[in-house]
Protein backbone atom coordinates (compact mmCIF):
# COMPACT_ATOMS: atom_id res chain seq x y z
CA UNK A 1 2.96 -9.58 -5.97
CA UNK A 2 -0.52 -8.73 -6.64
CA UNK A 3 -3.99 -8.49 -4.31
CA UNK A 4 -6.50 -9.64 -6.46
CA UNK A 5 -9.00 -9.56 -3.74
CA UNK A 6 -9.64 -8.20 -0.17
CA UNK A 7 -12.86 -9.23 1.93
CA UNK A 8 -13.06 -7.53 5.39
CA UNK A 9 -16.15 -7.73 7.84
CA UNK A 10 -16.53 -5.91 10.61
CA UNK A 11 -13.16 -3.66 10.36
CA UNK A 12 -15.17 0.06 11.14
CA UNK A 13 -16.80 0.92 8.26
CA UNK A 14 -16.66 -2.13 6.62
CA UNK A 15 -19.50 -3.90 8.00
CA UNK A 16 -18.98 -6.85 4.82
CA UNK A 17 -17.16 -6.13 1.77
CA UNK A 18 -15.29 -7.46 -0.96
CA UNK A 19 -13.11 -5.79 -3.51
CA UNK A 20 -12.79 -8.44 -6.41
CA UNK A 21 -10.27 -8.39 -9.70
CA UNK A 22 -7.98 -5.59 -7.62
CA UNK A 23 -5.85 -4.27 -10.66
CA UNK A 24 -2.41 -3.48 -10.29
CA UNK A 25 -3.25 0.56 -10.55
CA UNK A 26 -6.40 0.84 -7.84
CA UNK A 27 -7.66 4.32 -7.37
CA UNK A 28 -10.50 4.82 -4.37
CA UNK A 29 -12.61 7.74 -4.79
CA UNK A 30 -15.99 8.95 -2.64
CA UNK A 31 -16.86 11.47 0.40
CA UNK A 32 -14.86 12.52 2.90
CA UNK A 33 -15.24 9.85 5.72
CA UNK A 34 -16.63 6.97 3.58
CA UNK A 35 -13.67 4.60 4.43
CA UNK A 36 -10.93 5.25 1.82
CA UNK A 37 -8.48 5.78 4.35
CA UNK A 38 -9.64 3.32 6.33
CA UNK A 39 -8.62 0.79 3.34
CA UNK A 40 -4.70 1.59 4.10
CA UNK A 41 -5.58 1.15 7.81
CA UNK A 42 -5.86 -2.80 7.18
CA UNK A 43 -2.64 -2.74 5.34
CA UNK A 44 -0.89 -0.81 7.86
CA UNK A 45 -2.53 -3.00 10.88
CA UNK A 46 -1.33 -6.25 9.02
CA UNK A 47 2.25 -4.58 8.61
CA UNK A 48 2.27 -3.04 12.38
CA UNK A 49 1.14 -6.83 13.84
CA UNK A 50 4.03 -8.30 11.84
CA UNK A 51 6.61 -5.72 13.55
CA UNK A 52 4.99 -6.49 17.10
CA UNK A 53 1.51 -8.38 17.43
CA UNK A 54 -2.29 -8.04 17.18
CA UNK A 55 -2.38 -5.91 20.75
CA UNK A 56 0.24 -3.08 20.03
CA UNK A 57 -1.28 -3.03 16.00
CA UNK A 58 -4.97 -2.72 17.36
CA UNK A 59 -3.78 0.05 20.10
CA UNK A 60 -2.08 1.89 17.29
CA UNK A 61 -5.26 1.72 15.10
CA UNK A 62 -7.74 1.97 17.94
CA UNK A 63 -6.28 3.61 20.48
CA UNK A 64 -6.64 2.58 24.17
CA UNK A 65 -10.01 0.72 23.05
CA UNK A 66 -8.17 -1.16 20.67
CA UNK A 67 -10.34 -3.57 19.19
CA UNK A 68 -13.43 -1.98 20.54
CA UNK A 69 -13.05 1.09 18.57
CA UNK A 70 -11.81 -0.97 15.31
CA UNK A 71 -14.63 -3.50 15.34
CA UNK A 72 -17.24 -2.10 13.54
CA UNK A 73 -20.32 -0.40 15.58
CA UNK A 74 -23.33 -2.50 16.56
CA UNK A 75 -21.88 -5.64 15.51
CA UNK A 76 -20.20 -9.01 17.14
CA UNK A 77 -18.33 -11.31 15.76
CA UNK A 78 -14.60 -10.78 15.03
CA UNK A 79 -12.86 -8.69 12.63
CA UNK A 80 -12.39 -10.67 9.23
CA UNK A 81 -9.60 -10.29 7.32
CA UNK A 82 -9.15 -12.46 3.77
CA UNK A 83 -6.55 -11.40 1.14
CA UNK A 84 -5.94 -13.55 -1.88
CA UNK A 85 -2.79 -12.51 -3.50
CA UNK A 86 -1.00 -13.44 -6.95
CA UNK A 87 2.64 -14.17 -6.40
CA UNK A 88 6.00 -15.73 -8.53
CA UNK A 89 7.62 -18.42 -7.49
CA UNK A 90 10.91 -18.99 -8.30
CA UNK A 91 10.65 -20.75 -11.14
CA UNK A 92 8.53 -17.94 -12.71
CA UNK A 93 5.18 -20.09 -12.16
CA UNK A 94 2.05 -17.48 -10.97
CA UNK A 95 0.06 -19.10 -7.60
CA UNK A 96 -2.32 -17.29 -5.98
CA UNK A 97 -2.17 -17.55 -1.71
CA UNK A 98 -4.96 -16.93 -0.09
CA UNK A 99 -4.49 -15.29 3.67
CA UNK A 100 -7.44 -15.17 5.97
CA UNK A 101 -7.26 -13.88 9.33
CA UNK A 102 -9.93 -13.37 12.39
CA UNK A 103 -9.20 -11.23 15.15
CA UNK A 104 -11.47 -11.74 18.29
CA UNK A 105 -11.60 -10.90 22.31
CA UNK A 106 -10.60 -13.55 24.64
CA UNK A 107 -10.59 -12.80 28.58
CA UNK A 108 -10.81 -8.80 27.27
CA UNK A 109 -7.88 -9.27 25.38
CA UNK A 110 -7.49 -9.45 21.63
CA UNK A 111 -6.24 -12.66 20.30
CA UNK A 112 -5.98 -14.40 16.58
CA UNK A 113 -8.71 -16.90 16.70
CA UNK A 114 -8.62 -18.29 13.14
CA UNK A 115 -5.30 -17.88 10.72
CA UNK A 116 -5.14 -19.58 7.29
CA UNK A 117 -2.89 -19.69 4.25
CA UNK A 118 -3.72 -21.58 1.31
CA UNK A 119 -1.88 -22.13 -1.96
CA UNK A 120 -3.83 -22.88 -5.03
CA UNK A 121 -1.92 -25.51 -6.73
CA UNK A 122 -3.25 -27.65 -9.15
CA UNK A 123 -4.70 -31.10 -7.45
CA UNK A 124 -7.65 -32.79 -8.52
CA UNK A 125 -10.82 -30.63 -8.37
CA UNK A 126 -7.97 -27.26 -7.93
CA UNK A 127 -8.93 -27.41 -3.72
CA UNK A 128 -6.42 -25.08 -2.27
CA UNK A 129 -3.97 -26.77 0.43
CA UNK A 130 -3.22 -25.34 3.42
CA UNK A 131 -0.19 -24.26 4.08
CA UNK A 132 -0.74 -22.67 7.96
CA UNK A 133 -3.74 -23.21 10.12
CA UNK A 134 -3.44 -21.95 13.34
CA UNK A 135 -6.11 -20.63 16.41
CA UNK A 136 -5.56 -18.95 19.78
CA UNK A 137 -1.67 -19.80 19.47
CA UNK A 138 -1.61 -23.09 18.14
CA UNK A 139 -1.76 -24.72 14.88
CA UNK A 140 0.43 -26.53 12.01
CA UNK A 141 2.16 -25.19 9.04
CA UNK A 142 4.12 -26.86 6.15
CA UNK A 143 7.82 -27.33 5.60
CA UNK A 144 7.77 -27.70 2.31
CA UNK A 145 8.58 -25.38 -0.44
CA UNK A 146 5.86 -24.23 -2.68
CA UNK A 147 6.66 -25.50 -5.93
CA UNK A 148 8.31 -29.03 -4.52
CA UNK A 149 5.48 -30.48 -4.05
CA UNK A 150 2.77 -31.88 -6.67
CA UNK A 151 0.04 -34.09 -4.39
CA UNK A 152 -1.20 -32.93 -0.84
CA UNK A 153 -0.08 -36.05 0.37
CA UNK A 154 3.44 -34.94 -0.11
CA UNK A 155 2.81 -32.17 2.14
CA UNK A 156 5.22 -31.94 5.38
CA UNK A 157 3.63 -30.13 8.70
CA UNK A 158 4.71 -29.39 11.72
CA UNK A 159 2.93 -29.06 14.90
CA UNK A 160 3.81 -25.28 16.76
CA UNK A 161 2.71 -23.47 19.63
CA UNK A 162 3.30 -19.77 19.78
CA UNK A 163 4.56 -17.75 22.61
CA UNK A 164 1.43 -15.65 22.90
CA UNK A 165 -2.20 -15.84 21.09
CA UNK A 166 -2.09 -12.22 19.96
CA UNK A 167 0.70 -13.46 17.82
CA UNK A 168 0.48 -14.01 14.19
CA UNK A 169 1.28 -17.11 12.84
CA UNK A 170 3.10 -15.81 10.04
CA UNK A 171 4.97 -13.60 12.35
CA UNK A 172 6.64 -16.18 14.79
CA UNK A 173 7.19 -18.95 12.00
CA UNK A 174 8.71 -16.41 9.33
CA UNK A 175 11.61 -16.23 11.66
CA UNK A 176 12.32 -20.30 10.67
CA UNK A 177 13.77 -20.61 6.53
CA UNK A 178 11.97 -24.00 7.05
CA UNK A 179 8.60 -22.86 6.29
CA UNK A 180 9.35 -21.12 2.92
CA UNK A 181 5.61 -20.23 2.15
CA UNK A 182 5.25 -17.97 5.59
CA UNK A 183 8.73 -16.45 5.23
CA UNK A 184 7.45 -15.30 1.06
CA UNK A 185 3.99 -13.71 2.81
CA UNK A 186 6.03 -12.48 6.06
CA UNK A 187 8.48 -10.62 3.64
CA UNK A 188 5.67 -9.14 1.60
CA UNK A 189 4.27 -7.78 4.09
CA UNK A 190 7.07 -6.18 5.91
CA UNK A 191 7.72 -4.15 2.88
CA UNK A 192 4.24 -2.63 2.21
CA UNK A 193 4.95 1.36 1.98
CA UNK A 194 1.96 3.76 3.28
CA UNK A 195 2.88 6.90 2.03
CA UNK A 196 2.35 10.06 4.08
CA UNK A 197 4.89 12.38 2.47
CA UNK A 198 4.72 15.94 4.15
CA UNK A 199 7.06 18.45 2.61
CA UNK A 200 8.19 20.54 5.94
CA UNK A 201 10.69 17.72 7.09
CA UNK A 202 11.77 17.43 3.59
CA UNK A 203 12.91 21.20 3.67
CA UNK A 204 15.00 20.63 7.14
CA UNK A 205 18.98 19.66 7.38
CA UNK A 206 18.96 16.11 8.23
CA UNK A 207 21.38 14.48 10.44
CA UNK A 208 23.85 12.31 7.89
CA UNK A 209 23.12 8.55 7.42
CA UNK A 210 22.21 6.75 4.86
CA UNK A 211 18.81 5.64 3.34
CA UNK A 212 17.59 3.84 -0.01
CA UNK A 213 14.57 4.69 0.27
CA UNK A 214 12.03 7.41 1.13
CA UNK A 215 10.20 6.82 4.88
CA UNK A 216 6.61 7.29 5.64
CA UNK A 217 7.03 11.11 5.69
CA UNK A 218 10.06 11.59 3.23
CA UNK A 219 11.73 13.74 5.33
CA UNK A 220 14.71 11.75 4.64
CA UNK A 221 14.48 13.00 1.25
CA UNK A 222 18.15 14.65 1.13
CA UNK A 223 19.63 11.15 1.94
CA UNK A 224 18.03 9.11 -0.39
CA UNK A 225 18.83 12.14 -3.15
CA UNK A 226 22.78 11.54 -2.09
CA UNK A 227 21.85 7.69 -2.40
CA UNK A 228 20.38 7.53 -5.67
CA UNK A 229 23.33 10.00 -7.28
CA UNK A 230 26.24 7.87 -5.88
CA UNK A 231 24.73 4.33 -6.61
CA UNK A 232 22.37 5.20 -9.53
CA UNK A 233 23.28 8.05 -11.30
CA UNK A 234 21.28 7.31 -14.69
CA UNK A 235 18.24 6.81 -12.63
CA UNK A 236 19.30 10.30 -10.88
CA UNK A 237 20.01 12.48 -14.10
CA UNK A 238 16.19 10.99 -15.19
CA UNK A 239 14.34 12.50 -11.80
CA UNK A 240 15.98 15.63 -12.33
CA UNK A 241 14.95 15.67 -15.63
CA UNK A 242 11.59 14.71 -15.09
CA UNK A 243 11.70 17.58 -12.32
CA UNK A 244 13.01 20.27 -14.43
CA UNK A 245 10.87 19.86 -17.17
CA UNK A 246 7.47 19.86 -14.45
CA UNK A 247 9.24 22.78 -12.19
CA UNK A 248 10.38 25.51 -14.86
CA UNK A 249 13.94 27.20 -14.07
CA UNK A 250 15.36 23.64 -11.68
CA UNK A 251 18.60 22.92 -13.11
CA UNK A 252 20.15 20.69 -10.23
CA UNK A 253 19.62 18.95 -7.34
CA UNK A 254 22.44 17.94 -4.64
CA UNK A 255 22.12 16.91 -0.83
CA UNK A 256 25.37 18.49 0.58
CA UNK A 257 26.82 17.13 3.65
CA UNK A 258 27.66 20.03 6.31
CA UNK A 259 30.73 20.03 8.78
CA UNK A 260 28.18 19.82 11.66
CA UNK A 261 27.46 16.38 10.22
CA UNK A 262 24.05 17.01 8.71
CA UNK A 263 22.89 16.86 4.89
CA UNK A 264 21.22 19.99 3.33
CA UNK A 265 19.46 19.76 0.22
CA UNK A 266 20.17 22.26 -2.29
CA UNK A 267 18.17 23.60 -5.66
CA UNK A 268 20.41 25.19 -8.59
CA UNK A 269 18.28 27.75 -10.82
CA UNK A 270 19.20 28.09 -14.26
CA UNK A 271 18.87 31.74 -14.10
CA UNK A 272 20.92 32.59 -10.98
CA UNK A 273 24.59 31.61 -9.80
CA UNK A 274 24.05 30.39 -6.13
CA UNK A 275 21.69 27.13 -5.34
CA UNK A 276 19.18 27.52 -2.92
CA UNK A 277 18.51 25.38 0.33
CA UNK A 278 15.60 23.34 0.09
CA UNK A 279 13.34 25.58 2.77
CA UNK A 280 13.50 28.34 0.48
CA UNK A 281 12.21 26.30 -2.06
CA UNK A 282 8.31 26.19 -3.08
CA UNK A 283 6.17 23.43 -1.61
CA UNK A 284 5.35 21.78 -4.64
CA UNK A 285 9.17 21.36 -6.00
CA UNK A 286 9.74 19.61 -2.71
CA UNK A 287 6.78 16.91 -3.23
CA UNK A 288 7.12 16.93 -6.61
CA UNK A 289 10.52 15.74 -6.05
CA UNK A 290 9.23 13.40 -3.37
CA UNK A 291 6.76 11.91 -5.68
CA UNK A 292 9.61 11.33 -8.14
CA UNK A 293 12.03 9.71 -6.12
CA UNK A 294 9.06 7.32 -4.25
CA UNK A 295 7.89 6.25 -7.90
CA UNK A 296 11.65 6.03 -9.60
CA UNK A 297 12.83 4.01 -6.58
CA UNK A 298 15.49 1.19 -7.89
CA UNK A 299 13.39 -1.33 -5.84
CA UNK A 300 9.95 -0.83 -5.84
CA UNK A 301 8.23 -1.85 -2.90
CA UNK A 302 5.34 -4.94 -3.17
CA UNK A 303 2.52 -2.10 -1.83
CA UNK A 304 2.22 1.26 -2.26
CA UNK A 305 -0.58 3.52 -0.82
CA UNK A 306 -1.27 7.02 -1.50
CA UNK A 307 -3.44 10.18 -0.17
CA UNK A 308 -4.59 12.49 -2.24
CA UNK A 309 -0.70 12.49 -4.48
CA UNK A 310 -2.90 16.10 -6.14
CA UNK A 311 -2.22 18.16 -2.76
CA UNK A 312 0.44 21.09 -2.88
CA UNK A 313 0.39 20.02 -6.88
CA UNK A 314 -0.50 22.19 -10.19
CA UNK A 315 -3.65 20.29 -11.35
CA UNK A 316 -1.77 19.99 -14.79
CA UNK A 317 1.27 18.04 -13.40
CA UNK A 318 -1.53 15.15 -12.41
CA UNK A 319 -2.01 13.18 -15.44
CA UNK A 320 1.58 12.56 -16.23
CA UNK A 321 2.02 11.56 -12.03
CA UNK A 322 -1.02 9.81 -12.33
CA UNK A 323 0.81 7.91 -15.24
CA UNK A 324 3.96 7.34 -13.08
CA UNK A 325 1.81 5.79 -10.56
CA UNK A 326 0.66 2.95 -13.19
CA UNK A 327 3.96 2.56 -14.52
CA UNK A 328 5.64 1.69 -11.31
CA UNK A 329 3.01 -0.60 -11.01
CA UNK A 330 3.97 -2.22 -13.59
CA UNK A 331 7.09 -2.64 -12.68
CA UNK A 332 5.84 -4.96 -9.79
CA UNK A 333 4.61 -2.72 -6.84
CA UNK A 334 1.27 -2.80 -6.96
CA UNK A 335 -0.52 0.75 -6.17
CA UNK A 336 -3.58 1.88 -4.20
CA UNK A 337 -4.36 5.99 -4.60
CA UNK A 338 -7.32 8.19 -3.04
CA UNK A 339 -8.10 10.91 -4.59
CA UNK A 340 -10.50 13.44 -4.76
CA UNK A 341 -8.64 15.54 -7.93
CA UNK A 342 -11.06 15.78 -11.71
CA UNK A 343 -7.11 16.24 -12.74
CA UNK A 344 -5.80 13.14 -11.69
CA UNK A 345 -9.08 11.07 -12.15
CA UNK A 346 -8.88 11.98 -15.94
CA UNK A 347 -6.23 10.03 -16.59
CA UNK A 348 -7.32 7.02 -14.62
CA UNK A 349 -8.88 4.09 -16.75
CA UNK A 350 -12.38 2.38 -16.34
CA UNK A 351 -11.41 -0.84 -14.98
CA UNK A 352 -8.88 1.37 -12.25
CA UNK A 353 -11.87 2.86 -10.03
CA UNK A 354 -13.59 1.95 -7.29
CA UNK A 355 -15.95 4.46 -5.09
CA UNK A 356 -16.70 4.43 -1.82
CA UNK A 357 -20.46 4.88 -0.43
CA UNK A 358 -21.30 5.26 3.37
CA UNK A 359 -24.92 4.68 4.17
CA UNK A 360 -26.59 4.00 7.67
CA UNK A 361 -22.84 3.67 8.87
CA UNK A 362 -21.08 1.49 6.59
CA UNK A 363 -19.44 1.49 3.65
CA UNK A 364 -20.59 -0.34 0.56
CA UNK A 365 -18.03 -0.71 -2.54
CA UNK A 366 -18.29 -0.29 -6.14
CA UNK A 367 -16.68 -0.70 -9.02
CA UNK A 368 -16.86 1.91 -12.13
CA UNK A 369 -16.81 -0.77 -15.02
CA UNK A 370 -19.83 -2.30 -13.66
CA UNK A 371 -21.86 0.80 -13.74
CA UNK A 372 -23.43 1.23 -17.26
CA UNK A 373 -23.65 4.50 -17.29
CA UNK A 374 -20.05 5.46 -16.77
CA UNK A 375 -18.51 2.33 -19.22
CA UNK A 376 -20.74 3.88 -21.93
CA UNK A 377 -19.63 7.14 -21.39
CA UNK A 378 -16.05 5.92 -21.27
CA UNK A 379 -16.32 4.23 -24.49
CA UNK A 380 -17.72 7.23 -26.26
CA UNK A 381 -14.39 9.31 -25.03
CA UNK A 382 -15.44 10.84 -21.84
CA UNK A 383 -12.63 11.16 -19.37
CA UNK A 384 -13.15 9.61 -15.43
CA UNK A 385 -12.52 13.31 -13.74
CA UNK A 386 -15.16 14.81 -16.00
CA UNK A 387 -18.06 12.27 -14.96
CA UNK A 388 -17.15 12.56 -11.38
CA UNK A 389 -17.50 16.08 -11.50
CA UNK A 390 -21.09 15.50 -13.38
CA UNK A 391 -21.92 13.77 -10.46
CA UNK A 392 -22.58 10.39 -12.09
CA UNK A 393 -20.99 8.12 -9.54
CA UNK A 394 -24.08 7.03 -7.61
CA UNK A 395 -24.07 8.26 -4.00
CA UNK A 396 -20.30 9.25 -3.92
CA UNK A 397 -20.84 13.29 -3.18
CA UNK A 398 -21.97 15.02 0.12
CA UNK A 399 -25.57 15.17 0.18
């Protein structure tokens, strides 16, 4: 899966924007408070409304305002969400799906008044077909699957009526095998990651369980360390090694489980006999360990976002995690990173960046290879974090 394009109107900042040609590797630089952040907030909305519906995603966004507080200030209208997204079918054939989705206020309550999917398959003159249409609760979507199919005549829909209008279309159908092109988006989206990884959970005992894969916070760290050594063992021995070679003197890592039924994560040091538990450990072992086993992971998620990956980091470890990031991009899970690290910018490419500018109250978007300036610098062998610290992204710094 791939986002090659995200258009939002009036979500907070963004007033009317469009990120085009979204690469794989996407890193979002500017000012504190120019709307990076608020970027992952439209993933994590369109994840949080899959898990319940519009209302409880807005409230979790907004707060008790809900979608007064997320609609941007001095506007009307609803909130405009469009996402056009490469994807593999299962015969290996690349379609692009476009998803467009309009939030709006009915009777003071929040409610999906437009919600679209089209599939770009090849008919005559390459119009897209849609695949759901619904409004306020209602609508149609197709049966078919998405590579059965070769004229929009052949196209099967089915008339449905949802139990609620704050409902998402591709919420209550996804549920039904029967429409194959909602349960592929549905499934997507349900695995984005946002990444918040803090390191003081990650230093705790946990209770014993099991886990694949790091949460929002990694403080299940310890259990996805015992997972990764029982079921993946190569994969294990190359973290470590990636760890010891960034984190001088690490010559082990092993969750333990405790007769109190918990799991303690434990550090060997080359130079002394006894391991020691992970809360003795320095901060930046523990997320550089975190970062490792989030970017390693046997199953990379669709989406990944990052904060600032440089905090609690030596600002020489950041061009090989900065690497890492691309790679497991690469491997399918496409990446979005803030930053505000020279470091980490310097090994970022040209085509990678996009900064942020607020001005009058919204955000306006731009992308580094367009600007002159910075491609010819680039060419000539400049690095990204040494312009940015020159100052020559246009508007980006603190007045």
């Amino acid at each position: 899966m791939q986002i090659e394009s995200i258009r939002l109107k009036n979500f907070r900042a963004f007033r009317d924007v469009t990120l085009k040609e979204v690469p794989r590797f996407c890193v979002l630089v500017g000012a504190n408070g120019t709307g990076k952040s608020t970027l992952f907030s439209v993933f994590a909305f369109l994840r949080d409304a899959m898990q319940g519906n519009v209302s409880s995603a807005l409230v979790k966004l907004g707060g008790s305002k809900g979608i007064r507080e997320v609609r941007s200030r001095d506007t009307s209208g609803p909130i405009e969400i469009e996402l056009k997204v490469r994807t593999t079918l299962a015969d290996g054939r690349s379609r692009r799906i476009t998803y467009e989705l309009h939030i709006d206020e009915r009777n003071g309550r929040p409610v999906v008044a437009k919600e679209v999917l089209r599939y770009n398959r090849g008919n005559r003159g390459g119009r897209p077909w849609k695949f759901v249409d619904f409004a306020f609760g209602e609508g149609q979507a197709v049966t078919n699957e998405l590579d059965t199919v070769t004229d929009e005549s052949q196209l099967d829909r089915e008339t449905q009526k949802l139990k609620s209008a704050d409902i998402l279309a591709i919420k209550g159908l996804a549920q039904f095998e029967r429409f194959p092109a909602v349960v592929l988006l549905g499934n997507l989206i349900e695995r984005w990651h946002l990444s918040d990884l803090l390191v003081r959970g990650a230093q705790q005992e946990v209770q014993a369980g099991y886990a694949e894969q790091l949460n929002t916070h990694g403080d299940n760290l310890s259990l996805v360390v015992e997972y990764l050594y029982n079921n993946h063992r190569a994969l294990f021995d190359e973290i470590l090694d990636r760890l010891s070679r960034r984190v001088p003197g690490v010559t082990s890592v092993q969750a333990k489980p405790t007769d109190e039924g918990r799991v303690l994560l434990k550090f060997k040091d080359g130079a002394f006999e006894d391991p020691f538990l992970a809360r003795h450990v320095s901060d930046g072992t523990i997320k550089m360990l975190q970062y490792l086993v989030l970017l390693y992971d046997p199953a990379p998620r669709p989406l990944l976002c990052v904060e600032e990956p440089e905090n609690q980091l030596y600002p020489s470890l950041l061009w090989e995690l900065a690497e890492e990031f691309r790679a497991y991009a690469q491997r399918g899970g496409q990446v979005f990173v803030t930053t505000h690290s020279p470091d980490f910018l310097n090994a970022v490419h040209l085509d990678e960046v996009f900064w942020l500018v607020k001005k009058e109250g919204y955000t306006t978007v731009h992308r580094a290879r367009e600007d002159a300036q910075l491609a010819a610098y680039m060419a000539a062998g400049d690095q990204m974090g040494y312009l940015w610290n020159q100052g020559l992204f246009p508007g980006a710094h603190p007045a």
